[in-house]
N, C-alpha and C. Protein backbone atom coordinates (compact mmCIF):
# COMPACT_ATOMS: atom_id res chain seq x y z
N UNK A 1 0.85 -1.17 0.00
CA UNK A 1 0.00 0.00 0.00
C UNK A 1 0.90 1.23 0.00
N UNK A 2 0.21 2.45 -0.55
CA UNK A 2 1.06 3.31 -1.23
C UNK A 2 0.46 4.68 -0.42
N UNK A 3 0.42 5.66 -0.24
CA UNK A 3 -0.27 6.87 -0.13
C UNK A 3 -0.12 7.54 -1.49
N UNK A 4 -1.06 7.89 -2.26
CA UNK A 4 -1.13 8.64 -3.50
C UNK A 4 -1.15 10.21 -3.77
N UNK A 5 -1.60 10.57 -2.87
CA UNK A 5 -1.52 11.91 -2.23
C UNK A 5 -1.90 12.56 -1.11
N UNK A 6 -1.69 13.76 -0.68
CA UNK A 6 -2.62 14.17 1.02
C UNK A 6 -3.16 15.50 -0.20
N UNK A 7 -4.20 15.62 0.37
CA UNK A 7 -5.32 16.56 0.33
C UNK A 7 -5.36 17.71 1.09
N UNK A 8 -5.20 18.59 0.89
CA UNK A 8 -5.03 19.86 2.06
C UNK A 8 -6.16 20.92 1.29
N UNK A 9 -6.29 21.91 2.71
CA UNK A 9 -7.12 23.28 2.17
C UNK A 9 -6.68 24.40 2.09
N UNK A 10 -6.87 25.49 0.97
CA UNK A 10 -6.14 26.91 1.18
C UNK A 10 -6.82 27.52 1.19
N UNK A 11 -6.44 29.13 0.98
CA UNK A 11 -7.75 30.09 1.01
C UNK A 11 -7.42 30.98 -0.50
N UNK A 12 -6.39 30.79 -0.84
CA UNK A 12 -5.58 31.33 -1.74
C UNK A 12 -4.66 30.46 -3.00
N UNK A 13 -4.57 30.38 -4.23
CA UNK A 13 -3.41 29.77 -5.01
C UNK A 13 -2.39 30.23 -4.72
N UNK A 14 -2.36 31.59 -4.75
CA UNK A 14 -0.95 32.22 -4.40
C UNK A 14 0.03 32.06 -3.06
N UNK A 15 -1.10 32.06 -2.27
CA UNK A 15 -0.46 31.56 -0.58
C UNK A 15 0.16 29.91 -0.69
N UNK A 16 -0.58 29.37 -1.76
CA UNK A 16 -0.71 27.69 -1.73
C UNK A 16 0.84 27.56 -2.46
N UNK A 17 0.70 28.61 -3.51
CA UNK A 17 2.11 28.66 -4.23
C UNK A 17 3.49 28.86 -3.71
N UNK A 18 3.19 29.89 -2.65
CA UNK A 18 4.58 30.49 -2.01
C UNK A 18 5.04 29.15 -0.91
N UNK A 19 3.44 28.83 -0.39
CA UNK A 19 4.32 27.76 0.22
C UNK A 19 4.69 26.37 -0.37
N UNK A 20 3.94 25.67 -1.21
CA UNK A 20 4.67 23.99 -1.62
C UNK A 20 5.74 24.82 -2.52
N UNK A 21 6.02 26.09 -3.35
CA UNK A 21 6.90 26.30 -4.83
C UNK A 21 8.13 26.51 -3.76
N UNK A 22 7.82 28.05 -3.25
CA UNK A 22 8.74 28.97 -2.86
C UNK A 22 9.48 27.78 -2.06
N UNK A 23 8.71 27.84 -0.42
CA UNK A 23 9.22 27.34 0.30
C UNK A 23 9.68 25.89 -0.18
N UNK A 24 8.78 24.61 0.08
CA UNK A 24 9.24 23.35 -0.11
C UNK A 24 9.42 22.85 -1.53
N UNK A 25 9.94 23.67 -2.92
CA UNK A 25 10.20 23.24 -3.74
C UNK A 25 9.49 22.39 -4.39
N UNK A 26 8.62 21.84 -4.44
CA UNK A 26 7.77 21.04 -4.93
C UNK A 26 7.19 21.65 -6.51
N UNK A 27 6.97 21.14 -7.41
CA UNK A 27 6.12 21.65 -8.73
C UNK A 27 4.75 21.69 -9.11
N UNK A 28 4.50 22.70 -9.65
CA UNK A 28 2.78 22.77 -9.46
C UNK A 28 2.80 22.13 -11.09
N UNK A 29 2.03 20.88 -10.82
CA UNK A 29 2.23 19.84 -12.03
C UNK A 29 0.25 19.92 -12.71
N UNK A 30 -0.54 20.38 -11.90
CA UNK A 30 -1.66 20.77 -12.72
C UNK A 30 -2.83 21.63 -11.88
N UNK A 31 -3.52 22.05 -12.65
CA UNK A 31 -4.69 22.79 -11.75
C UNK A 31 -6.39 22.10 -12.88
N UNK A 32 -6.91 22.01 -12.02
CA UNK A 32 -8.35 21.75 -12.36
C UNK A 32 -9.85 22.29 -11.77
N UNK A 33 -10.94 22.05 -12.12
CA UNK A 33 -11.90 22.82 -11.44
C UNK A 33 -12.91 21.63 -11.25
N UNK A 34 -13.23 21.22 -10.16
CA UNK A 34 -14.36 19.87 -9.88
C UNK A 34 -15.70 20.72 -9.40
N UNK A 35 -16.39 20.06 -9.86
CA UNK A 35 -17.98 20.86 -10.06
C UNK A 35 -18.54 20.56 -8.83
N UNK A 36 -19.56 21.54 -8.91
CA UNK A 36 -20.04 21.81 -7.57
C UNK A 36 -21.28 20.48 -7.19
N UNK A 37 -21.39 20.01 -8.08
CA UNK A 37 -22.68 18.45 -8.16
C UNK A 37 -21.90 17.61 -7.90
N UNK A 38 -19.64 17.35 -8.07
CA UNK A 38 -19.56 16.56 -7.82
C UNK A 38 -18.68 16.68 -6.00
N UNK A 39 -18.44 17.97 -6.17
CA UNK A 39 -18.04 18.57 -4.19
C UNK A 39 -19.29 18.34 -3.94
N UNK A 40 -20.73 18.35 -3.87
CA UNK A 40 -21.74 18.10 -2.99
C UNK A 40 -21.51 16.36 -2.60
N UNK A 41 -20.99 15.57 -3.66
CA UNK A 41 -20.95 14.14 -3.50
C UNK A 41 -19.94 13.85 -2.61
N UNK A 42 -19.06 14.47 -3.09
CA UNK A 42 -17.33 14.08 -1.87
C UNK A 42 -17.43 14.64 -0.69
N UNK A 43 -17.65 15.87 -0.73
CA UNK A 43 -17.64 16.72 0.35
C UNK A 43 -19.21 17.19 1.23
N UNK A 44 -19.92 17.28 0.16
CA UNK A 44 -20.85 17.74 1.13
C UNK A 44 -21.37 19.38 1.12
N UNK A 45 -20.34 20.05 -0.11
CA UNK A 45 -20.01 21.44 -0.60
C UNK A 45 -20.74 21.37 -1.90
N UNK A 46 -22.13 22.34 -1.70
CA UNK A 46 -22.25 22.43 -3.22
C UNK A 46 -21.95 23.66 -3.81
N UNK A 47 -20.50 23.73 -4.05
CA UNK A 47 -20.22 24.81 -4.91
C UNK A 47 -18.71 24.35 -5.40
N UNK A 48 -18.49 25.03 -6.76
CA UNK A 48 -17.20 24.64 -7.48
C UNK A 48 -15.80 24.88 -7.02
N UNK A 49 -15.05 23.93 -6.61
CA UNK A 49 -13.54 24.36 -6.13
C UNK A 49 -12.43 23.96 -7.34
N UNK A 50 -11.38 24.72 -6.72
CA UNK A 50 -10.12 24.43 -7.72
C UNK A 50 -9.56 23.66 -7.25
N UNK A 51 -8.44 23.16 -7.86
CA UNK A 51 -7.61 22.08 -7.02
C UNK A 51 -6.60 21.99 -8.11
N UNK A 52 -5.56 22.10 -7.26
CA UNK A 52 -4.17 22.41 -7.52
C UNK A 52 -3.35 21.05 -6.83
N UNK A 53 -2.36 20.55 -7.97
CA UNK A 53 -1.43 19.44 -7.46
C UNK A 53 0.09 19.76 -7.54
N UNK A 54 0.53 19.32 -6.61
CA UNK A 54 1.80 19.83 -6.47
C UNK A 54 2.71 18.55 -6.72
N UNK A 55 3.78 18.88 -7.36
CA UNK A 55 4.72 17.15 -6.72
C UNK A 55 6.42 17.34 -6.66
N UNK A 56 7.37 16.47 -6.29
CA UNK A 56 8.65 16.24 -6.41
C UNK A 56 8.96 15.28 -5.46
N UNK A 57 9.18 14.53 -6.41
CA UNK A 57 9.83 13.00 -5.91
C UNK A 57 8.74 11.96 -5.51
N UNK A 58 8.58 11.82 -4.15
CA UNK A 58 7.54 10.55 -4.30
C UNK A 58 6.58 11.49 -3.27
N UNK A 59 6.45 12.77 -3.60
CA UNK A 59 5.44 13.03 -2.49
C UNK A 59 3.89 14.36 -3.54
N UNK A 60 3.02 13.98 -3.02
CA UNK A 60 2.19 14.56 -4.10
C UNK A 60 0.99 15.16 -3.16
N UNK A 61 1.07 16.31 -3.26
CA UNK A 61 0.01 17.30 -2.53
C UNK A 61 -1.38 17.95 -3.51
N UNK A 62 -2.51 17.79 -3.53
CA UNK A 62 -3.56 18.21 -3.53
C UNK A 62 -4.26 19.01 -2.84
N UNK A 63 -4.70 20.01 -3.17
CA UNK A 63 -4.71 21.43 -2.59
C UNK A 63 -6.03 22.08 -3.19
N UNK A 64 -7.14 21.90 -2.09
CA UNK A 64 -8.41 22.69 -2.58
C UNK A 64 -8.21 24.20 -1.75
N UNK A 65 -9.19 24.79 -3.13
CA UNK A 65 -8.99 26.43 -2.71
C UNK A 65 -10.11 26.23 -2.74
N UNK A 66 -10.67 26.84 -1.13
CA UNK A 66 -11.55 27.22 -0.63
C UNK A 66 -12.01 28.92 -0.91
N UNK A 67 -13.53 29.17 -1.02
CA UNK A 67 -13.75 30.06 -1.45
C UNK A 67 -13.97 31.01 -0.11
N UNK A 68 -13.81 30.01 1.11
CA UNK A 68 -14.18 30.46 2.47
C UNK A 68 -13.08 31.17 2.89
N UNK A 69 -13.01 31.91 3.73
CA UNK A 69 -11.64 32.61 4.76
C UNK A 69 -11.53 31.96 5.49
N UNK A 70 -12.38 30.89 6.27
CA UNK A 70 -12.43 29.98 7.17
C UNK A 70 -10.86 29.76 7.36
N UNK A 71 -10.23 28.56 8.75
CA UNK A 71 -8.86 28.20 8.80
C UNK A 71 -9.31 26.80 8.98
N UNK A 72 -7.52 26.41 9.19
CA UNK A 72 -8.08 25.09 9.92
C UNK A 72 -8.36 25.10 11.44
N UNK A 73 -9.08 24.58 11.59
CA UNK A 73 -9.82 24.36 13.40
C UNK A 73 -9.16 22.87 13.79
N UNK A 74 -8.32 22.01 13.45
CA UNK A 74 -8.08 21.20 13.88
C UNK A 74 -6.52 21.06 14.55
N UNK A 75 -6.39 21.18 15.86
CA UNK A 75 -5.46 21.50 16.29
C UNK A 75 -4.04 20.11 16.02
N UNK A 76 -4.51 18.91 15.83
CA UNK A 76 -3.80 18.11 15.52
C UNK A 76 -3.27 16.86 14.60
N UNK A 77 -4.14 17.15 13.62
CA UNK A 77 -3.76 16.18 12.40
C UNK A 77 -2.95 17.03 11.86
N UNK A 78 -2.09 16.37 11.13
CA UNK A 78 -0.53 17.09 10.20
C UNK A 78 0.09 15.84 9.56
N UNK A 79 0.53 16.16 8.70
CA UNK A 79 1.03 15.10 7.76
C UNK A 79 2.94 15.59 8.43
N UNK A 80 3.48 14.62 7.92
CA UNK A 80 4.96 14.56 8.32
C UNK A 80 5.69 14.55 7.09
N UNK A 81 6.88 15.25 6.89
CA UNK A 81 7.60 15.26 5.64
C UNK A 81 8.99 15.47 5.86
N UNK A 82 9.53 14.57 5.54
CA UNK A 82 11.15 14.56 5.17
C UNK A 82 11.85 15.18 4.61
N UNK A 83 12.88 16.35 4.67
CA UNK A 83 13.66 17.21 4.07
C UNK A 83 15.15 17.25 4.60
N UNK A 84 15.95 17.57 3.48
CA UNK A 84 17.71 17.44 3.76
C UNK A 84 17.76 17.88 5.05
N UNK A 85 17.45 19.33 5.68
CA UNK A 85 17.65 19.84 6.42
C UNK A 85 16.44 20.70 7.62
N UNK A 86 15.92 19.85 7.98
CA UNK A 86 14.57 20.51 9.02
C UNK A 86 14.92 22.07 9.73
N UNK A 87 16.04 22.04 10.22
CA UNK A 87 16.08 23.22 10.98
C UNK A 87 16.48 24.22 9.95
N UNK A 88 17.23 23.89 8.50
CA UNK A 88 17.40 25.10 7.85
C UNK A 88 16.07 25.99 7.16
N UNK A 89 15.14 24.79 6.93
CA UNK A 89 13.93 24.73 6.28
C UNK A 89 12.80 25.64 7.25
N UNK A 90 12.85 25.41 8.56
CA UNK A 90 11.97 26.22 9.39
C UNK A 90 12.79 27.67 9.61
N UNK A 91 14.02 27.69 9.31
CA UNK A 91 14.65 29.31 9.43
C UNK A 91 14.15 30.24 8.40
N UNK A 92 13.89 29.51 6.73
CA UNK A 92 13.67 29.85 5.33
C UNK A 92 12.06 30.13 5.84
N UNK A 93 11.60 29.21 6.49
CA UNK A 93 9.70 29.58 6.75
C UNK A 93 9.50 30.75 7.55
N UNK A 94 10.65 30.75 8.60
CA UNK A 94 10.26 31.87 9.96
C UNK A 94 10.27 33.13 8.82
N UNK A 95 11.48 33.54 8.06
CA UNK A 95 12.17 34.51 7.38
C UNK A 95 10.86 34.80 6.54
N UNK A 96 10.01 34.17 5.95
CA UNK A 96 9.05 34.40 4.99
C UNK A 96 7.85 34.05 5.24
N UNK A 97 7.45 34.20 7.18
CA UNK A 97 6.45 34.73 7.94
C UNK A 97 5.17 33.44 8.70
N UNK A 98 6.54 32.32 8.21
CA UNK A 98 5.50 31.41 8.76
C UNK A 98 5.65 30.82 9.83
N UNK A 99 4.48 30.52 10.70
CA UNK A 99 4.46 30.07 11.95
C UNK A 99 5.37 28.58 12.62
N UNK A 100 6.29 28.94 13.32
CA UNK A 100 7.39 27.72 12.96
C UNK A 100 7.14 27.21 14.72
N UNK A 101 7.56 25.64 14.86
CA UNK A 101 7.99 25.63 16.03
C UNK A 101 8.59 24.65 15.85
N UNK A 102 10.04 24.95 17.49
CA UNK A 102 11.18 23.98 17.12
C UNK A 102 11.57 23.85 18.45
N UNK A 103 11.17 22.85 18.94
CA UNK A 103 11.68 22.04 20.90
C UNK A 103 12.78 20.88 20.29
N UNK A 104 13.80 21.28 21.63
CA UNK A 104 14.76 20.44 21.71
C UNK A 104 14.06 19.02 22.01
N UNK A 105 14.72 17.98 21.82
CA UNK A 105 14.33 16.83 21.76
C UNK A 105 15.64 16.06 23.19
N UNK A 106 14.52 15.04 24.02
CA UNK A 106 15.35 15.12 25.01
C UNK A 106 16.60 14.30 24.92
N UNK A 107 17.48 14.94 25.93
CA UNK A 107 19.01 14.72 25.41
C UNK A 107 19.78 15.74 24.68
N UNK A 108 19.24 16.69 24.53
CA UNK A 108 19.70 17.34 23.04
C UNK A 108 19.67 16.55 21.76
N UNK A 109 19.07 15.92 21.45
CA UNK A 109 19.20 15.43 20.12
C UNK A 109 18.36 15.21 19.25
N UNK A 110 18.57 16.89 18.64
CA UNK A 110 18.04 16.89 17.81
C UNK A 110 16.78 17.85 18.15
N UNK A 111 16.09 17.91 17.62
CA UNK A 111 14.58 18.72 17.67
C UNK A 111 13.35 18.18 16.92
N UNK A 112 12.09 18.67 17.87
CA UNK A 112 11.05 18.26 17.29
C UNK A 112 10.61 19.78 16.12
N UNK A 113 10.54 19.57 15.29
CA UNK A 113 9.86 20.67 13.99
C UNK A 113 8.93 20.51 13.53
N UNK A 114 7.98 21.66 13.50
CA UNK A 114 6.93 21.89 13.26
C UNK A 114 6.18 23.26 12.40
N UNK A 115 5.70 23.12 11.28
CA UNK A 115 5.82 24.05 10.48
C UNK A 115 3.86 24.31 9.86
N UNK A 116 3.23 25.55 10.25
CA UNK A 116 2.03 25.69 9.29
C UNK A 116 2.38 26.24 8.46
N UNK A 117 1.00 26.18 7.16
CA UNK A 117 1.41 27.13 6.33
C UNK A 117 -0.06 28.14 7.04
N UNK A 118 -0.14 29.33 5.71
CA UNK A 118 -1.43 30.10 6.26
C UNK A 118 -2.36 29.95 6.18
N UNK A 119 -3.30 28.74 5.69
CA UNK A 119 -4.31 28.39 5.88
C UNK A 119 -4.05 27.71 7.77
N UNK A 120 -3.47 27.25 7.96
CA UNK A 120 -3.26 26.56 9.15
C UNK A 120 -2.98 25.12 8.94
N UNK A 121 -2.61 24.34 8.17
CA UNK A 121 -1.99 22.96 7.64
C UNK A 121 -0.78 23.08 8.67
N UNK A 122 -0.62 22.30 9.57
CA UNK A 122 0.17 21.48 9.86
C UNK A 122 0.95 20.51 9.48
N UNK A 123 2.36 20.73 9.75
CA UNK A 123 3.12 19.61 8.95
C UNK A 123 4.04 19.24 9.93
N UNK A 124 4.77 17.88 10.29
CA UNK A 124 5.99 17.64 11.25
C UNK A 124 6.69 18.24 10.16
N UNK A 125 8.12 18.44 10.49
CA UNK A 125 8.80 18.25 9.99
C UNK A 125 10.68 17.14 10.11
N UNK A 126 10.83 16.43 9.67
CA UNK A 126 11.98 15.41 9.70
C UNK A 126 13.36 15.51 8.84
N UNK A 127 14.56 14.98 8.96
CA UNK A 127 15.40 15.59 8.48
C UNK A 127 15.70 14.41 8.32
N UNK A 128 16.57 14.14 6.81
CA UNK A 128 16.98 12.78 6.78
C UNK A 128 18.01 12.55 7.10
């Protein structure tokens, strides 16, 4: 079994952009528009969203733009993601305004990282 993609929400393309392009490098590999007859079926939303896919390497993000300002309200689901360098990666997020957090891990070794973007998506973050 595989994970094929995670699904996330934005409020914005452009916010959605700065963070998977700018920040985590990832490529915006397509955009589409799913109808509002078929978000009433999946979701429960009857109105039309976009959805934007992101990818690089084996990891593939799906990204509905919400027409709402709404955030996320869920204080603890987050997907986890692997990068060369975790702590350089949350310095590049702090610098370009995003909400970072970084506890020593006990022993000193190492740190726990933790990174939203501005919708409020939660992500661990891991260093390989």
């Amino acid at each position: 079994m595989k994970i094929e993609h995670i699904a996330l929400a934005s409020n914005s393309e452009k916010e959605s952009d700065e963070f998977f392009i700018d920040l985590l490098g990832l490529e915006k590999i397509k955009k589409f528009t799913v109808s509002n007859d078929k978000m009433a079926q999946f979701f429960n939303v009857n109105e039309n969203h976009s959805f934007i896919r992101y990818e690089k390497n084996n990891i593939s993000i799906e990204v509905i733009i919400t027409n709402k300002m709404e955030k996320v309200k869920d204080k603890f689901t987050h997907s986890c993601i692997v990068v060369e360098d975790g702590v350089k990666l949350l310095e590049k997020a702090a610098a370009m305004g995003y909400e970072t957090t970084k506890l020593p891990r006990v022993n000193n070794e190492g740190y726990y990282l933790f990174l939203k973007d501005k919708f409020g998506n939660l992500f661990e973050i891991k260093s390989q």
